[in-house]
N, C-alpha and C. Protein backbone atom coordinates (compact mmCIF):
# COMPACT_ATOMS: atom_id res chain seq x y z
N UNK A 1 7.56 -3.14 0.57
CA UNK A 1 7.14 -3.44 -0.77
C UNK A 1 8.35 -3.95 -1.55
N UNK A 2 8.07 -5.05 -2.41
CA UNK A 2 9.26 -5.77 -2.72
C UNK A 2 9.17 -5.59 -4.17
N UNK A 3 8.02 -4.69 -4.80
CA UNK A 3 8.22 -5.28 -6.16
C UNK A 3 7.63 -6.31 -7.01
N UNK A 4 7.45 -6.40 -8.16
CA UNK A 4 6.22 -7.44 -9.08
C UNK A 4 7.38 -8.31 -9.50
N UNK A 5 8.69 -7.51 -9.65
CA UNK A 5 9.39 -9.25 -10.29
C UNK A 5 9.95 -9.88 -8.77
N UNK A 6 10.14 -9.55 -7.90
CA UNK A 6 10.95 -9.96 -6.52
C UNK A 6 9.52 -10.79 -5.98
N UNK A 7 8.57 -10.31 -6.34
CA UNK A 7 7.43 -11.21 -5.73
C UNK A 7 7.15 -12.49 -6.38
N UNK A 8 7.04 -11.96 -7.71
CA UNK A 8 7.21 -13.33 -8.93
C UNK A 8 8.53 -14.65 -8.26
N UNK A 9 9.41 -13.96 -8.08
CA UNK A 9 10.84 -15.04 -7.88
C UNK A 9 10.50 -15.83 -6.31
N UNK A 10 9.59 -15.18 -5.52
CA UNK A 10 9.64 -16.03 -4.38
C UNK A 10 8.53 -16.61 -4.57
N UNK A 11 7.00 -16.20 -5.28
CA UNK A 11 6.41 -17.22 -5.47
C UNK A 11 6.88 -18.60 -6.39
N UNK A 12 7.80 -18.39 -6.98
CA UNK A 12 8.35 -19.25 -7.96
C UNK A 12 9.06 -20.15 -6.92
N UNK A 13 10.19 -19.64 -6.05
CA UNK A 13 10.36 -20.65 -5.22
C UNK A 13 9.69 -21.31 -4.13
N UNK A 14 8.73 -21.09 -3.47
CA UNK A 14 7.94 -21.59 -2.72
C UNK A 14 7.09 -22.30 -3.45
N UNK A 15 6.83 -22.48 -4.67
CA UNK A 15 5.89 -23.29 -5.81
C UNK A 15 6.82 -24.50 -5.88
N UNK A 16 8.10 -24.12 -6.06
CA UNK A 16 9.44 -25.21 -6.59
C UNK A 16 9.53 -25.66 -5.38
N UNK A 17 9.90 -25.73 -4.30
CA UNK A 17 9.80 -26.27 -3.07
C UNK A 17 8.64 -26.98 -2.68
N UNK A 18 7.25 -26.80 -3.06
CA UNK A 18 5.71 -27.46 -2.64
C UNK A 18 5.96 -28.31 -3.06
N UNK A 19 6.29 -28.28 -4.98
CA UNK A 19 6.35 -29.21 -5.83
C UNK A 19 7.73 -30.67 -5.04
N UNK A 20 8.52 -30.26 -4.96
CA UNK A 20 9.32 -31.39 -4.30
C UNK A 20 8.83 -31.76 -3.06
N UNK A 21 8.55 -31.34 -2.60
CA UNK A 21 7.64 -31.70 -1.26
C UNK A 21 6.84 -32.97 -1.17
N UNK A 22 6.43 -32.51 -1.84
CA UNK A 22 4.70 -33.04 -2.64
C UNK A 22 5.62 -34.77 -3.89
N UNK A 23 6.34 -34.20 -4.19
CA UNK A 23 7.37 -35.15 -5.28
C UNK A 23 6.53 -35.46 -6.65
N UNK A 24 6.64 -34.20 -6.80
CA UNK A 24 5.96 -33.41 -8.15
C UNK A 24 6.66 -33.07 -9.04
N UNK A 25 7.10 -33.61 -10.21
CA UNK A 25 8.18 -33.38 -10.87
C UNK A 25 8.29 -31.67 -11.13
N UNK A 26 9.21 -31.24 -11.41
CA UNK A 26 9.36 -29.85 -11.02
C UNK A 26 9.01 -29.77 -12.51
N UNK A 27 9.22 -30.57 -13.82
CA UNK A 27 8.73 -30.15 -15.15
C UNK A 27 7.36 -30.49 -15.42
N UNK A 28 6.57 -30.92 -14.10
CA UNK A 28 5.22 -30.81 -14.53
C UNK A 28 4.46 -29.51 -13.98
N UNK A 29 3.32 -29.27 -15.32
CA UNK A 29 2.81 -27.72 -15.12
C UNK A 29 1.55 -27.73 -14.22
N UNK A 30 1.49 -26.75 -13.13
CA UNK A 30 0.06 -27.17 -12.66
C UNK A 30 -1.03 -26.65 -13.39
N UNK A 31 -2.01 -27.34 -12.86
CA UNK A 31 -3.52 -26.75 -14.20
C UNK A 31 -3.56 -25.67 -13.67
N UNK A 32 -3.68 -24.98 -12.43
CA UNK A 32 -3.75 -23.78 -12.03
C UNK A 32 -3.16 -23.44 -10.75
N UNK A 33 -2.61 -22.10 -10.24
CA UNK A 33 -2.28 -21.67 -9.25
C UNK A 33 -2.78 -21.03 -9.10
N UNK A 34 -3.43 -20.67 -7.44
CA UNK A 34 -4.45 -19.77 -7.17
C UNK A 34 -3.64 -19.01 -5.79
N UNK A 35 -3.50 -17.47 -5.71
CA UNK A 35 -2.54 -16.53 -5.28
C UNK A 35 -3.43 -15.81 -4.40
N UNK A 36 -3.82 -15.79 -3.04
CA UNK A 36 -4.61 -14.88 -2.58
C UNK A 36 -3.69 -14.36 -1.72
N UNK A 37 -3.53 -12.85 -1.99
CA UNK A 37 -2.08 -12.50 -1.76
C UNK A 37 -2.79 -11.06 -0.83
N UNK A 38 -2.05 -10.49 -0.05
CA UNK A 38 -1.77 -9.34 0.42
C UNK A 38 -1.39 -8.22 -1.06
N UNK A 39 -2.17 -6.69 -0.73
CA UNK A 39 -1.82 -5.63 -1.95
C UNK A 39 -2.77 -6.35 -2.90
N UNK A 40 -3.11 -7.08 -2.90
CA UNK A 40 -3.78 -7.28 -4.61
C UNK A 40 -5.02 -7.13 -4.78
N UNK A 41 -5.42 -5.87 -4.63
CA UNK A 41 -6.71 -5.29 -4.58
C UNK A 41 -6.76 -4.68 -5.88
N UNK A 42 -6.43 -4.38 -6.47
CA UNK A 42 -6.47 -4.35 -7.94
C UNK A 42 -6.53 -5.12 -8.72
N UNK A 43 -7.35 -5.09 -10.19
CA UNK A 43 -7.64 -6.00 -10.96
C UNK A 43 -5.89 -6.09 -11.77
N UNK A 44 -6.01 -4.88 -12.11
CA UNK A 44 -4.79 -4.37 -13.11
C UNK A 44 -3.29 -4.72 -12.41
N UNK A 45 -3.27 -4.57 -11.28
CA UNK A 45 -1.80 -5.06 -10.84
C UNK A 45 -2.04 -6.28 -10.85
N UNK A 46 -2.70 -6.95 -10.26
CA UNK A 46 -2.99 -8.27 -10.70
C UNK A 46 -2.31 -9.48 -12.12
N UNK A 47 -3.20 -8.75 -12.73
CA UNK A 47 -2.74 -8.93 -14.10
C UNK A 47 -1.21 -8.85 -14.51
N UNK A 48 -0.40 -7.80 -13.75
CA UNK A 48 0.92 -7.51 -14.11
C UNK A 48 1.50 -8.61 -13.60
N UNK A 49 1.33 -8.78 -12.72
CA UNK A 49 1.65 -10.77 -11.41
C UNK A 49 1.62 -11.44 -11.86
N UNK A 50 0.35 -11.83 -13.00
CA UNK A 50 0.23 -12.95 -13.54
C UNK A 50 1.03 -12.79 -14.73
N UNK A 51 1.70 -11.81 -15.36
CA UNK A 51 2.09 -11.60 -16.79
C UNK A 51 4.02 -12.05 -16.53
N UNK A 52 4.16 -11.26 -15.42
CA UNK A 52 5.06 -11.49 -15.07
C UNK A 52 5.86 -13.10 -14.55
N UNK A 53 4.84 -13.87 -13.72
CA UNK A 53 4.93 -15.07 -13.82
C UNK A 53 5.02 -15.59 -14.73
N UNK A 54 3.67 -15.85 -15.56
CA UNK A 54 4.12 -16.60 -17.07
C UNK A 54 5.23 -16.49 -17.73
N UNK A 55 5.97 -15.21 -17.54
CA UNK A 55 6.77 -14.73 -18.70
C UNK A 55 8.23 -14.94 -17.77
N UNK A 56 8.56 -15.13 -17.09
CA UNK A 56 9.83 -15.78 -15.69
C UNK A 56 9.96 -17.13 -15.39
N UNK A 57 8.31 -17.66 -15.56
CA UNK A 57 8.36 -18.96 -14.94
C UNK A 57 7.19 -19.94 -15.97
N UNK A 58 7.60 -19.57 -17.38
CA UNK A 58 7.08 -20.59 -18.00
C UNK A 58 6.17 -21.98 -17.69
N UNK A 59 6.87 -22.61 -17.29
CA UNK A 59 6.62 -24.04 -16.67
C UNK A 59 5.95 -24.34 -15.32
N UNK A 60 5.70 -23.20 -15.02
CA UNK A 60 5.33 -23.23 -13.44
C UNK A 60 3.73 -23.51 -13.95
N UNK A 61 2.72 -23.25 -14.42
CA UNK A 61 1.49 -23.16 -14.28
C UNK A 61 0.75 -22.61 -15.58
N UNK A 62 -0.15 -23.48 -15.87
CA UNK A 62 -1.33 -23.17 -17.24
C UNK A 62 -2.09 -21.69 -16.85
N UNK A 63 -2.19 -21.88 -15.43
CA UNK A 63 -3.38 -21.01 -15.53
C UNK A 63 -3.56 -20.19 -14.10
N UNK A 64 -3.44 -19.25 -13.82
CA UNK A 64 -3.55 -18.50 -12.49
C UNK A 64 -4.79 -17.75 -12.32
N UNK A 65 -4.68 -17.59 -11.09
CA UNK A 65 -5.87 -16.91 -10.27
C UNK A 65 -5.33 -15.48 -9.44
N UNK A 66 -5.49 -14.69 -9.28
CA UNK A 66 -4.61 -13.66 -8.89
C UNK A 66 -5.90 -12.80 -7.45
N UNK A 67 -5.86 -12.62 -6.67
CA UNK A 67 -6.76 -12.17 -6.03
C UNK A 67 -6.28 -11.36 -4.37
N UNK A 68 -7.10 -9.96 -4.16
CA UNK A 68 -6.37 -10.40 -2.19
C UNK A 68 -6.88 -11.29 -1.52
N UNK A 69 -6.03 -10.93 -0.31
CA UNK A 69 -6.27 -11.84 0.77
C UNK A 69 -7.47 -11.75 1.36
N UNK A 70 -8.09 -10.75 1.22
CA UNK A 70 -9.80 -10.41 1.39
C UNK A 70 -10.49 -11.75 0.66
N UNK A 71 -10.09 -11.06 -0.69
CA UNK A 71 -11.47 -12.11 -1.68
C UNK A 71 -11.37 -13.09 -0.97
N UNK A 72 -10.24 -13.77 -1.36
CA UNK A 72 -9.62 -15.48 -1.00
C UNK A 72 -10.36 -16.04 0.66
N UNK A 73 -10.70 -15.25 1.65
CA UNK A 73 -10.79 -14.99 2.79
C UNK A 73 -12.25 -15.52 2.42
N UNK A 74 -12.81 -14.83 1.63
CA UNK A 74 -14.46 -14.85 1.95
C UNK A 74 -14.67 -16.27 0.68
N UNK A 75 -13.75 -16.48 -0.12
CA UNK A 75 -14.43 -17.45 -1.29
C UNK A 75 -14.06 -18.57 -0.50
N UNK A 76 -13.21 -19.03 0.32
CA UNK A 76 -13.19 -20.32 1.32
C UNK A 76 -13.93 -20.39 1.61
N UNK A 77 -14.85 -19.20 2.60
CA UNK A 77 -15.34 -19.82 3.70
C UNK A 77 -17.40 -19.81 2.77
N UNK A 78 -17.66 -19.12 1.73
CA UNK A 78 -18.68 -18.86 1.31
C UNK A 78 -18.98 -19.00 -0.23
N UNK A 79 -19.27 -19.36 -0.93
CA UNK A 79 -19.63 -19.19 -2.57
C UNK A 79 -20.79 -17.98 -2.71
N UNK A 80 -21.81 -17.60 -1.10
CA UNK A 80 -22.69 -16.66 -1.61
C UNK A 80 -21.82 -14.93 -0.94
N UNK A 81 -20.63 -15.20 -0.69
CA UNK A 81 -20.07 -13.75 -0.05
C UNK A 81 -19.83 -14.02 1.06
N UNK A 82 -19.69 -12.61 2.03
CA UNK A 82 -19.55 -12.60 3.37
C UNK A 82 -18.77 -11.25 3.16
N UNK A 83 -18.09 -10.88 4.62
CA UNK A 83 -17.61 -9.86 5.09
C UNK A 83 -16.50 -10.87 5.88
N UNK A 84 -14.99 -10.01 5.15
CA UNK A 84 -13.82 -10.21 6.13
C UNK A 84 -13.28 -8.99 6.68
N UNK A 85 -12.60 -8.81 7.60
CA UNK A 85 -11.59 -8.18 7.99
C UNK A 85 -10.60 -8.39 8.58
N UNK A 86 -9.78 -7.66 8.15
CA UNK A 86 -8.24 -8.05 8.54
C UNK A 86 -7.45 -6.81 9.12
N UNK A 87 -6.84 -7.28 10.62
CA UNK A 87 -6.69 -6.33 11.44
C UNK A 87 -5.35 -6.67 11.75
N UNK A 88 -4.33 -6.90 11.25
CA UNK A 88 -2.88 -7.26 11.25
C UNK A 88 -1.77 -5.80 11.35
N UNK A 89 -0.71 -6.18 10.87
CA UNK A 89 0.26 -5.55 10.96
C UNK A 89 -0.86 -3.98 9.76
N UNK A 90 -1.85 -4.50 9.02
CA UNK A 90 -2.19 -3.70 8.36
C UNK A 90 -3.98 -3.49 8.38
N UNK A 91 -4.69 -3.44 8.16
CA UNK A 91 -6.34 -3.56 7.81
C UNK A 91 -7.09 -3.14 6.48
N UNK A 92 -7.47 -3.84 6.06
CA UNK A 92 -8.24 -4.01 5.01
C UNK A 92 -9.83 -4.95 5.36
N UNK A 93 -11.15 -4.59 4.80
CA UNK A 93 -12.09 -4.98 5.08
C UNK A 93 -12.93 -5.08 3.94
N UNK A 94 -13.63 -5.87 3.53
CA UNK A 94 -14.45 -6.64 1.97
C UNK A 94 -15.68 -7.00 2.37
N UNK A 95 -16.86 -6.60 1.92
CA UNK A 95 -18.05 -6.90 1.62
C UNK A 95 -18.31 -7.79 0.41
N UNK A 96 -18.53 -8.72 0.46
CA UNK A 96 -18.98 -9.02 -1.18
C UNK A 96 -20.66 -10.07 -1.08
N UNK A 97 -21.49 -9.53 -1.46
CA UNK A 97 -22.86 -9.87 -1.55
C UNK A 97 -23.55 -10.85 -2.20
N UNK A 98 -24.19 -11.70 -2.26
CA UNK A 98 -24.70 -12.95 -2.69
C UNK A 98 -24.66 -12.81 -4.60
N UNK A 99 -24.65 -11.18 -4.55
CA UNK A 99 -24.93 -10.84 -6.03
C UNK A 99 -23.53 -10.57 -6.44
N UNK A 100 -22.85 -10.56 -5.94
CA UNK A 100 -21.46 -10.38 -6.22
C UNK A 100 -20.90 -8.78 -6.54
N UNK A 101 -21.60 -8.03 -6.02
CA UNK A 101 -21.23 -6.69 -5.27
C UNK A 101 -20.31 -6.78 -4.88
N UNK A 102 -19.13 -5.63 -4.51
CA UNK A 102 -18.32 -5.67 -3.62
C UNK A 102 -18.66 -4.44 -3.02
N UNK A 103 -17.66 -4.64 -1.67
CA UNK A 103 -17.26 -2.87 -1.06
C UNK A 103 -16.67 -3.20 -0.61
N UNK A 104 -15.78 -2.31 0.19
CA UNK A 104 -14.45 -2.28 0.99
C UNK A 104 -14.13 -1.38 1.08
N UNK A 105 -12.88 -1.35 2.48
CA UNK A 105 -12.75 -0.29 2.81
C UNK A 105 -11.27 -0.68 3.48
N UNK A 106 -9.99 0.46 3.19
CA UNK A 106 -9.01 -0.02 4.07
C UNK A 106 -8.34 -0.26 2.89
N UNK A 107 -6.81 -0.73 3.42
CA UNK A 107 -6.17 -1.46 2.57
C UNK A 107 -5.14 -0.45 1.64
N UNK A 108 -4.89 0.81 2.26
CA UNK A 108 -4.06 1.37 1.57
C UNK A 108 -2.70 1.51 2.63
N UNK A 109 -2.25 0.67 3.48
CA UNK A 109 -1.30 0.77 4.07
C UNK A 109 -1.21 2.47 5.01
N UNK A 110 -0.13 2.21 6.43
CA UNK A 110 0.03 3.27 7.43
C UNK A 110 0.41 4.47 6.51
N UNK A 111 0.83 4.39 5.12
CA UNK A 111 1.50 5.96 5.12
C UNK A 111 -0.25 6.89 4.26
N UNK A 112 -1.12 5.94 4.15
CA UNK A 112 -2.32 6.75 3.40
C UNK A 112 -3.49 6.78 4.70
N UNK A 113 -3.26 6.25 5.43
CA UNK A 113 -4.22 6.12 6.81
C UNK A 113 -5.00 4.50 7.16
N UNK A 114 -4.13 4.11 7.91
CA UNK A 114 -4.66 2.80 8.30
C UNK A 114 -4.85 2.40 9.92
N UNK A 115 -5.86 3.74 10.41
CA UNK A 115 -5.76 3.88 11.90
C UNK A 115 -6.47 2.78 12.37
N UNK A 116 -7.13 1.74 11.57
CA UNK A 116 -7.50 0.43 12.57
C UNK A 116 -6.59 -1.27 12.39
N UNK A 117 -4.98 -0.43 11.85
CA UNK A 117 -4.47 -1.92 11.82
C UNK A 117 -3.36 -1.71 13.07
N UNK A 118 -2.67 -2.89 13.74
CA UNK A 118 -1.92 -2.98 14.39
C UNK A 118 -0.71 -1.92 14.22
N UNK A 119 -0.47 -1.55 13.33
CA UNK A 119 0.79 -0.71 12.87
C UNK A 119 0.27 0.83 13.97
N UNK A 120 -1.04 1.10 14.11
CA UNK A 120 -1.00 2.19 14.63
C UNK A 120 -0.96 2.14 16.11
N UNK A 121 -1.44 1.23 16.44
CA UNK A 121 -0.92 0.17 17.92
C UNK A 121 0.40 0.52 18.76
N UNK A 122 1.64 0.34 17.79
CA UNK A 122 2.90 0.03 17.77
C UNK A 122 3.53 1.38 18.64
């Protein structure tokens, strides 16, 4: 775990790097950045990500999207839901229903019990 401002500073550089990539002036703002991140299963930490960005990286972006890697997982591949799971170094698993229900299950990392991710493998 790295932290909300250490996470802020590397999304900031991997944004600053796309942007030259891409040959995007680094003082232009994007209309939005959309973050489907690992941990961000919370609405409320979420929010701290995005507060924290704005307030570090001004210029980087009008408007963010803050979400896990679950949601992000199922809003690619579906607009009416689906079911992901993710069986990595960690596991986390998302229901989300045509009605926009959720459930889930998982996702609190090996030290709270994460006996179906790779970590317990190891």
């Amino acid at each position: 775990m790295v932290g909300i401002p250490e996470c802020a500073r590397r999304i900031m550089e991997m944004a600053t790097q796309a942007k030259s990539v891409a040959n995007i002036p680094q003082t232009l703002k994007l209309k939005c950045l959309g973050l489907s991140l690992s941990g961000c299963e919370q609405e409320a930490t979420n929010k701290v990500l995005e507060n924290e960005l704005r307030t570090t990286c001004p210029t980087l972006s009008e408007n963010y999207v803050v979400c896990s890697d679950t949601a992000g997982s199922i809003a690619t591949v579906s607009p009416l839901g689906g079911l992901v799971l993710i069986s990595g170094t960690g596991s986390n698993a998302l229901l989300r229903n045509p009605d926009g229900t959720m459930y889930n299950c998982g996702g609190w990392g090996n030290m709270m019990g994460d006996e179906g991710s790779g970590e317990n493998f190891v």
